[in-house]
Protein backbone atom coordinates (compact mmCIF):
# COMPACT_ATOMS: atom_id res chain seq x y z
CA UNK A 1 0.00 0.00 0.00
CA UNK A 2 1.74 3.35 -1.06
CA UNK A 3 0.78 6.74 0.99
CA UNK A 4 2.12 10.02 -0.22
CA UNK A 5 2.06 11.91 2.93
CA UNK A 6 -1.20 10.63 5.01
CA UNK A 7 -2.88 9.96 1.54
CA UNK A 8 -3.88 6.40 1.18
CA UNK A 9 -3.25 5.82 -2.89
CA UNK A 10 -3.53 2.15 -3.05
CA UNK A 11 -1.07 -0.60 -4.19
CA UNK A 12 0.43 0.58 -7.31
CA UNK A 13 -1.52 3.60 -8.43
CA UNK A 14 -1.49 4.95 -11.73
CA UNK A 15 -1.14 8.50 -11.69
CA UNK A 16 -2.13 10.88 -14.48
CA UNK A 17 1.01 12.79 -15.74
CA UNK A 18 1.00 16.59 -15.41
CA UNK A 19 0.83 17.86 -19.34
CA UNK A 20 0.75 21.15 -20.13
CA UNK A 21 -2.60 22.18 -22.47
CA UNK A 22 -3.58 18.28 -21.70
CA UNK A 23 -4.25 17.88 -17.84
CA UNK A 24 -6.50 20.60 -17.33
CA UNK A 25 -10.13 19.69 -15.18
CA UNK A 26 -11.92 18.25 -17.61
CA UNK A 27 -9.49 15.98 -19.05
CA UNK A 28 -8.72 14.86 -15.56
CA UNK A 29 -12.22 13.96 -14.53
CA UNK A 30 -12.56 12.03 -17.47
CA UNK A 31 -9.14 10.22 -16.37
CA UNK A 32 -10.26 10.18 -12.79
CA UNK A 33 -13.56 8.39 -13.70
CA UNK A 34 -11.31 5.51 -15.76
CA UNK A 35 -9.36 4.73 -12.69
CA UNK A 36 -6.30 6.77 -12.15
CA UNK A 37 -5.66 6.90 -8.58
CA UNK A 38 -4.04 10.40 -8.33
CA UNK A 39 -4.14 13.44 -10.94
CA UNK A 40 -1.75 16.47 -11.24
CA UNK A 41 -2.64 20.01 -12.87
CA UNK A 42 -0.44 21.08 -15.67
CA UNK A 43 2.99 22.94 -14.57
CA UNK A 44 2.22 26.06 -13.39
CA UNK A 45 4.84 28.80 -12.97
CA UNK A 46 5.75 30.17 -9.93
CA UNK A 47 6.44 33.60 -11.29
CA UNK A 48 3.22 33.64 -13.15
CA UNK A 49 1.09 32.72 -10.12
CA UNK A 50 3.22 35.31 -8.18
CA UNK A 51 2.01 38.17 -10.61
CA UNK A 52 -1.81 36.85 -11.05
CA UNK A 53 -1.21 36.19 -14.50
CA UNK A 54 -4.63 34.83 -15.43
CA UNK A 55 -3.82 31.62 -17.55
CA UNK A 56 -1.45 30.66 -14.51
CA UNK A 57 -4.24 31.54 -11.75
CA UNK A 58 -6.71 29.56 -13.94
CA UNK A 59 -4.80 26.32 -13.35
CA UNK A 60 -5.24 26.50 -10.05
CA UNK A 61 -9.18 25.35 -10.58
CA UNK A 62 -9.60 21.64 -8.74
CA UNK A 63 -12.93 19.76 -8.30
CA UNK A 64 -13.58 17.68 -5.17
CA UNK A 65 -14.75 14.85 -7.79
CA UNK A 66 -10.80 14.78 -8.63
CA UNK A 67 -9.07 14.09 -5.12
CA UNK A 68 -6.52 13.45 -5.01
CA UNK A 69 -5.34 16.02 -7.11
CA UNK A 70 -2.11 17.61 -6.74
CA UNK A 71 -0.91 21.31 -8.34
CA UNK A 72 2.63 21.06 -9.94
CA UNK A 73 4.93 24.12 -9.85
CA UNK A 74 8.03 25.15 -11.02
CA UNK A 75 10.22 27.82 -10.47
CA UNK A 76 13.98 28.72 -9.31
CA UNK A 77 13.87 31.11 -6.93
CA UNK A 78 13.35 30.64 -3.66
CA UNK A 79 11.12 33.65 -2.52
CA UNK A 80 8.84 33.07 -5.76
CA UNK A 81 8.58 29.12 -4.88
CA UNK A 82 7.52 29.98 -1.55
CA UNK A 83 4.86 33.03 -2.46
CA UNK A 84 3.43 30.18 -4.65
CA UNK A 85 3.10 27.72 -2.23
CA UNK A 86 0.69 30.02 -0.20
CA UNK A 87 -1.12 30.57 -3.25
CA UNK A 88 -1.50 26.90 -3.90
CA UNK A 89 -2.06 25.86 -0.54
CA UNK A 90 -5.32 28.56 -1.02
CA UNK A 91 -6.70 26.21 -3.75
CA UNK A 92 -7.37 23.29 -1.25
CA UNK A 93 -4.89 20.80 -3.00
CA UNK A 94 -4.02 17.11 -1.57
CA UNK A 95 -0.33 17.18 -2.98
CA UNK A 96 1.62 20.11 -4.19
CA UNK A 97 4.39 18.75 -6.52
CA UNK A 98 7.64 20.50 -7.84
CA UNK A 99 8.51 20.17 -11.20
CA UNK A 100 12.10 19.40 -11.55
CA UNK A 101 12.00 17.37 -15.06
CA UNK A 102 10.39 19.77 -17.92
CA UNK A 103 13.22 19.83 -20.06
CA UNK A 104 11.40 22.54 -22.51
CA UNK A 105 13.77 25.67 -23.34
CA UNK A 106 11.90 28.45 -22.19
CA UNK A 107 11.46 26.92 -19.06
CA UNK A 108 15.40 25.72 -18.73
CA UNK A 109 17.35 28.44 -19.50
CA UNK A 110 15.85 30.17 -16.22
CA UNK A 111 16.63 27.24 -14.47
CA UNK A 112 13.80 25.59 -13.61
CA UNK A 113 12.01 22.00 -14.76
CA UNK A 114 15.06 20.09 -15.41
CA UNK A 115 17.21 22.66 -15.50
CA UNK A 116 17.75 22.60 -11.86
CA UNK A 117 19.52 19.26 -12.43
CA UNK A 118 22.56 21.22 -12.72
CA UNK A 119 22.40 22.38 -9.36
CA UNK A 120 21.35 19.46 -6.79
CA UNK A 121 22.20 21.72 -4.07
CA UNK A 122 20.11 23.91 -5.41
CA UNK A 123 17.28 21.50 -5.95
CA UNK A 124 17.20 19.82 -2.37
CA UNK A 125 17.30 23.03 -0.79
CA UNK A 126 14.32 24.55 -2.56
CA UNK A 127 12.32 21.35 -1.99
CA UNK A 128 13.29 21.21 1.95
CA UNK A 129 11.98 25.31 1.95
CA UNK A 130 8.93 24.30 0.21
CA UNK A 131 8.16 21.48 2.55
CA UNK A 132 8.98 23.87 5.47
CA UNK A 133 6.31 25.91 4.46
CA UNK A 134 3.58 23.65 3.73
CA UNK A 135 1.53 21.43 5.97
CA UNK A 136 0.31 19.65 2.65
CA UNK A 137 2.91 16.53 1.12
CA UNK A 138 5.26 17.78 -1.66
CA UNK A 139 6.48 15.54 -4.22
CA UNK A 140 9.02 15.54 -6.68
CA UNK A 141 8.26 14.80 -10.40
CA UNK A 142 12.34 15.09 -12.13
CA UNK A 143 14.65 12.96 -14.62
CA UNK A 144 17.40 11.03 -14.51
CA UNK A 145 20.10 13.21 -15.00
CA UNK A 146 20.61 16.25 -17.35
CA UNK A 147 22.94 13.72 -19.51
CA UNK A 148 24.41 10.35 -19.47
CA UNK A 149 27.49 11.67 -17.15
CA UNK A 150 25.72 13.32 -14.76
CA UNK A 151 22.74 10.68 -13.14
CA UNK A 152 22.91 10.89 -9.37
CA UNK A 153 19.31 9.95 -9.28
CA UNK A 154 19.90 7.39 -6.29
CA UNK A 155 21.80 10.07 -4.40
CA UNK A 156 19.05 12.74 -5.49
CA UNK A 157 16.07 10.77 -4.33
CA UNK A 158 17.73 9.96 -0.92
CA UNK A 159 18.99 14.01 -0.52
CA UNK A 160 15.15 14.91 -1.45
CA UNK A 161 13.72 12.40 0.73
CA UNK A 162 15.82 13.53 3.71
CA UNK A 163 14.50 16.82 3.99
CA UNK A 164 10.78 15.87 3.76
CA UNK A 165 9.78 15.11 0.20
CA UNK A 166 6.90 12.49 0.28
CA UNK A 167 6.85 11.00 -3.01
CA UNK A 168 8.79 11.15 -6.14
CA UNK A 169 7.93 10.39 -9.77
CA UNK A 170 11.37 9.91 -12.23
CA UNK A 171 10.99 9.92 -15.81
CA UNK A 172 13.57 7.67 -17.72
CA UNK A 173 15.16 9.84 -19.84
CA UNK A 174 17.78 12.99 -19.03
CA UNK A 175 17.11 16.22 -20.17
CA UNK A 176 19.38 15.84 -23.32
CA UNK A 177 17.34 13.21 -24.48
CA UNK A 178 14.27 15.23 -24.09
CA UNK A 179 11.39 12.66 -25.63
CA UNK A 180 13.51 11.15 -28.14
CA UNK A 181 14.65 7.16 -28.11
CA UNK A 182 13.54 4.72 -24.96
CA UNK A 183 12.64 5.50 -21.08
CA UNK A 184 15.61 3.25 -18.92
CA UNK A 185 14.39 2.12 -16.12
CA UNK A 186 16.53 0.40 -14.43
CA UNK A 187 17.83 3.50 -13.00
CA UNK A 188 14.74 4.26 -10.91
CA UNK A 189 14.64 1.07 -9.51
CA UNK A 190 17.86 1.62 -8.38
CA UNK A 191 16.32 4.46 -6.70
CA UNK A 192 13.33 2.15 -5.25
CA UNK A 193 15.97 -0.98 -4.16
CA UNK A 194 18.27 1.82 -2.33
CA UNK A 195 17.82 0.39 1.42
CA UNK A 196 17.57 3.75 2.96
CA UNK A 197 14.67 5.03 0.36
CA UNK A 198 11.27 4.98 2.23
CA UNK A 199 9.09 7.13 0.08
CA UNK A 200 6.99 5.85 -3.37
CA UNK A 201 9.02 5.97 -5.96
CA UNK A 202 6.63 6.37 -8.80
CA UNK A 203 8.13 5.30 -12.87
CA UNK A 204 7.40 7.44 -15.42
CA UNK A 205 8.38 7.57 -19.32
CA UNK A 206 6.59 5.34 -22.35
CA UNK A 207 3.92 3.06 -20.20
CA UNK A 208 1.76 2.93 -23.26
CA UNK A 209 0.66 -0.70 -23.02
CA UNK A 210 -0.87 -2.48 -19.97
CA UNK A 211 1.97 -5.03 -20.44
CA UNK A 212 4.66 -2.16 -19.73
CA UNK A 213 3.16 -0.74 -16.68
CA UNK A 214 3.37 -4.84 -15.33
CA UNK A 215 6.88 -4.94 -16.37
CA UNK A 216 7.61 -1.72 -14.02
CA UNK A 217 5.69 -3.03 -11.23
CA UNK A 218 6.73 -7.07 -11.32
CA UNK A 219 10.47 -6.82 -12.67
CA UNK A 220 11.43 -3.16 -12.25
CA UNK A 221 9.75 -3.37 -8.15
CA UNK A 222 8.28 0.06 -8.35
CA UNK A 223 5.24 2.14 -6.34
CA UNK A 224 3.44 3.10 -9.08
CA UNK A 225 3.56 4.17 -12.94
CA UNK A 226 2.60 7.82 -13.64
CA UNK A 227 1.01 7.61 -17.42
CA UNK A 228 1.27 10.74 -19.81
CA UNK A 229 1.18 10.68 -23.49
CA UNK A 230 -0.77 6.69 -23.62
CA UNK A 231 -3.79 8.66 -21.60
CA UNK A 232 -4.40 11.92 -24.30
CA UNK A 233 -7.34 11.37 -25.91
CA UNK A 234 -7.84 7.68 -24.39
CA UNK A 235 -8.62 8.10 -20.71
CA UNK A 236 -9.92 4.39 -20.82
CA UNK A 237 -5.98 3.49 -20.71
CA UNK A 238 -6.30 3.56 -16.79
CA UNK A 239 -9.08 1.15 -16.91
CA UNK A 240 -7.51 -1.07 -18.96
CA UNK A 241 -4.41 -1.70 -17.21
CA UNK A 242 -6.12 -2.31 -14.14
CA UNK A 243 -8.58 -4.64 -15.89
CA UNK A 244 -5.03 -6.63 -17.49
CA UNK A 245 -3.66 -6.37 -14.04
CA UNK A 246 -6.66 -8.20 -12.64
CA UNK A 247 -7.19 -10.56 -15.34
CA UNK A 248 -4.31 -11.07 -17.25
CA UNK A 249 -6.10 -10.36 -20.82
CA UNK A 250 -6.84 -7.18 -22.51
CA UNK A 251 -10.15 -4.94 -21.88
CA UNK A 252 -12.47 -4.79 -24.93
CA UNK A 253 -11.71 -0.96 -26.51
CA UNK A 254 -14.15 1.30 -26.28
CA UNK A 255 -17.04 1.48 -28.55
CA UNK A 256 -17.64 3.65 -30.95
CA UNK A 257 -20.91 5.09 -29.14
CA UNK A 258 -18.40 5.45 -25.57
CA UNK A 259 -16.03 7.41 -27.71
CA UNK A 260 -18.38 9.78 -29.31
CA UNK A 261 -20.13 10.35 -25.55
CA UNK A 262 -16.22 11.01 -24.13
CA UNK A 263 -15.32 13.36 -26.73
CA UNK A 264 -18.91 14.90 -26.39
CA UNK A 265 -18.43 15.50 -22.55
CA UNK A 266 -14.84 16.53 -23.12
CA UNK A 267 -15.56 19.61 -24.88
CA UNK A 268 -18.73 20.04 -22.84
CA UNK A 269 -16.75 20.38 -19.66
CA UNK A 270 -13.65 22.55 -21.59
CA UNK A 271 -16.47 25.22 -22.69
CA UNK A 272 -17.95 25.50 -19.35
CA UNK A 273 -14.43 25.85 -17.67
CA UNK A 274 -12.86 27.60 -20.23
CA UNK A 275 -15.59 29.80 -22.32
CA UNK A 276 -16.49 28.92 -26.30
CA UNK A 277 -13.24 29.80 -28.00
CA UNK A 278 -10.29 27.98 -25.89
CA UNK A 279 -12.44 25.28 -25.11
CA UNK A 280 -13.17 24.24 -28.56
CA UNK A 281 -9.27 25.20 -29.04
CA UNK A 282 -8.06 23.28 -26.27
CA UNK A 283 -10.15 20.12 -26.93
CA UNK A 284 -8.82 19.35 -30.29
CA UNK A 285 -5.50 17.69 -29.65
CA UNK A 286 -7.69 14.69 -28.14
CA UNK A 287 -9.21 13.86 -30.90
CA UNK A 288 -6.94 11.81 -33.53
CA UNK A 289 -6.90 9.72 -30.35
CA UNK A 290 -10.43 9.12 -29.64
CA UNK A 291 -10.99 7.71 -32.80
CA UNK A 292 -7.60 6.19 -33.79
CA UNK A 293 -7.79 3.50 -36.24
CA UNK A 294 -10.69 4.55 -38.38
CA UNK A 295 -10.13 4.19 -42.39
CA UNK A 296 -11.02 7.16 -44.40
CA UNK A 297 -11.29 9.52 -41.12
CA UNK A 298 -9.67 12.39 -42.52
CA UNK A 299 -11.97 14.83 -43.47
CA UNK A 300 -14.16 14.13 -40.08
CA UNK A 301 -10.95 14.30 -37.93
CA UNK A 302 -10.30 18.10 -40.57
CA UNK A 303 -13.84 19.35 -39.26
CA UNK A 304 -13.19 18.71 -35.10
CA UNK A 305 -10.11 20.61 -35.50
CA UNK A 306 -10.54 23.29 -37.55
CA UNK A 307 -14.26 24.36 -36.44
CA UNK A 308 -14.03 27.09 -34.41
CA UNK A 309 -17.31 26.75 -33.26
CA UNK A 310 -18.55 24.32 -30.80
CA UNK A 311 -21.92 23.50 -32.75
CA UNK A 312 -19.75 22.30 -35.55
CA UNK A 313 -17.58 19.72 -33.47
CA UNK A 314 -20.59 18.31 -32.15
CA UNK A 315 -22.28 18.34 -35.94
CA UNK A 316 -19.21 15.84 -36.65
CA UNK A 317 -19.45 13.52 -33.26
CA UNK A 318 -23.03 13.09 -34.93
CA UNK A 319 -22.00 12.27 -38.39
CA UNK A 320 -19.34 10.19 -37.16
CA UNK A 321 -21.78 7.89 -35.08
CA UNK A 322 -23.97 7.77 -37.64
CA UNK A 323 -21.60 6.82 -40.48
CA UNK A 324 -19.32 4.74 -38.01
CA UNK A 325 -21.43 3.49 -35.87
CA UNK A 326 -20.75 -0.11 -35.99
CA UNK A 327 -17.27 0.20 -36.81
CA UNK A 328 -15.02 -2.52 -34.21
CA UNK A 329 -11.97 -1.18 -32.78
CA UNK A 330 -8.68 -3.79 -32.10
């Protein structure tokens, strides 16, 4: 049974990745409702939160139907990190988690996400501050390494856990490698077998199949897999590895008709949180995934993201469950 903090999250949870323009509310409810255990918000800057800049602030919404739900930030500076914690803390979240792993540019070169993984020093003394200031659990999402030469992830997790971080989620890749070629690892359960680590280690990094998220519990020994890119557009991916984990055999996919209703609730709940225009905007990178696999698709898939209104995305969930209806999915 892992617990981040006092939070009771089950033996191995799968935890929804935080994604930036993917893990807003809706998109987590709908994730929430397929079995992930534990959701995250998408990054959210420290020095945007600190200003009230609006699309920062605006992460910040949580629903009680989520919990547990924890907000990610990131940030460099100490004084910022800390303002943003009380900001945070205001929202009502379970889990506030640091984000030490985004390797994007913008977000690097000020020395945040993964770019902190040039300064460990830097990094455990920012997450001991944080957890100073909070009664809430803070958690650690990061990376191997910023390159090959430079993993200290078993010393980094151990350094991190010392000075009060209650979970941590490694993605197994370094910074250099960004996305590109395949998640190791064995690292992180070098992390996990360390005798002195206590806390969840959670794997993270290309657990696209229910058969990979076995491997990392039954050979690699860890907590808990934290899914990302296998979930966008397919929240049923939670369900289904806990259905293979059960039962050893694949779920059914989803139907046609359970598609159509997802994507048709998606946008739904983006255009109540979000207003007309960035909820139809924000909706459409979901939607070569919800209906993956379907021949001559195209010019459907063309109308649900390039209308701009929401009347027309919904015209095409029709005319796709009309035309498709009985179409089987594999």
């Amino acid at each position: 049974m892992s617990k981040i903090g006092d939070i009771d999250v089950g033996d191995f949870p799968l935890l929804l990745a935080p994604m930036e323009d993917v893990s807003d509310p809706p998109f987590r409810a709908l994730c929430k409702e397929q079995g992930a255990d534990v959701v995250y918000t998408e990054f959210i800057s420290s020095e945007g939160l600190i200003r009230d800049a609006s699309k920062s602030v605006m992460k910040l919404d949580i629903y009680e139907k989520e919990r547990p739900v924890g907000i990610q930030i990131f940030g460099a500076v100490l004084e910022s990190m800390l303002k943003s914690v009380e900001i945070v803390e205001a929202s009502g979240p379970d889990i506030i988690d640091i984000n030490f792993g985004c390797p994007v540019k913008k977000v690097v070169s000020k020395g945040a996400g993964a770019g902190i993984l040039k300064d460990i020093d830097l990094m455990v003394s920012l997450t001991e501050a944080m957890v100073k200031h909070t009664k809430l659990p803070v958690t650690v999402k990061t990376r191997l390494g910023w390159d090959d030469d430079s993993i200290k992830i078993v010393e980094v997790a151990e350094r991190l856990q010392d000075v009060g971080c209650a979970a941590i989620s490694i993605h197994g890749r370094t910074r250099a490698q960004m996305y590109k070629g395949e998640a190791n690892w064995a690292p992180i359960a070098e992390v996990k077998n360390n005798q002195r680590m206590h806390i969840p280690v959670f794997g993270n990094g290309d657990v696209d199949t229910p058969e990979k998220a076995m491997l990392m519990r039954d050979k690699f020994g860890l907590d808990g897999a934290m899914i990302g890119r296998a979930s966008i557009g397919y929240p049923w991916f939670f369900k289904e590895v806990k259905h293979y984990f059960e039962t050893g055999t694949h779920a059914a996919p989803p139907t046609m008709v359970e598609r159509v209703a997802a994507a048709r609730r998606h946008l739904e709940m983006a255009i109540d949180w979000k207003g007309e225009t960035l909820g139809v905007f924000e909706t459409r990178r979901h939607y070569t995934n919800y209906f993956k696999g379907i021949p001559h698709f195209k010019e459907h898939r063309m109308k649900m993201v390039t209308s701009d209104a929401s009347a027309d995305v919904f015209a095409a969930f029709d005319e796709v469950l009309e035309k498709f209806h009985d179409f089987q999915f594999v």
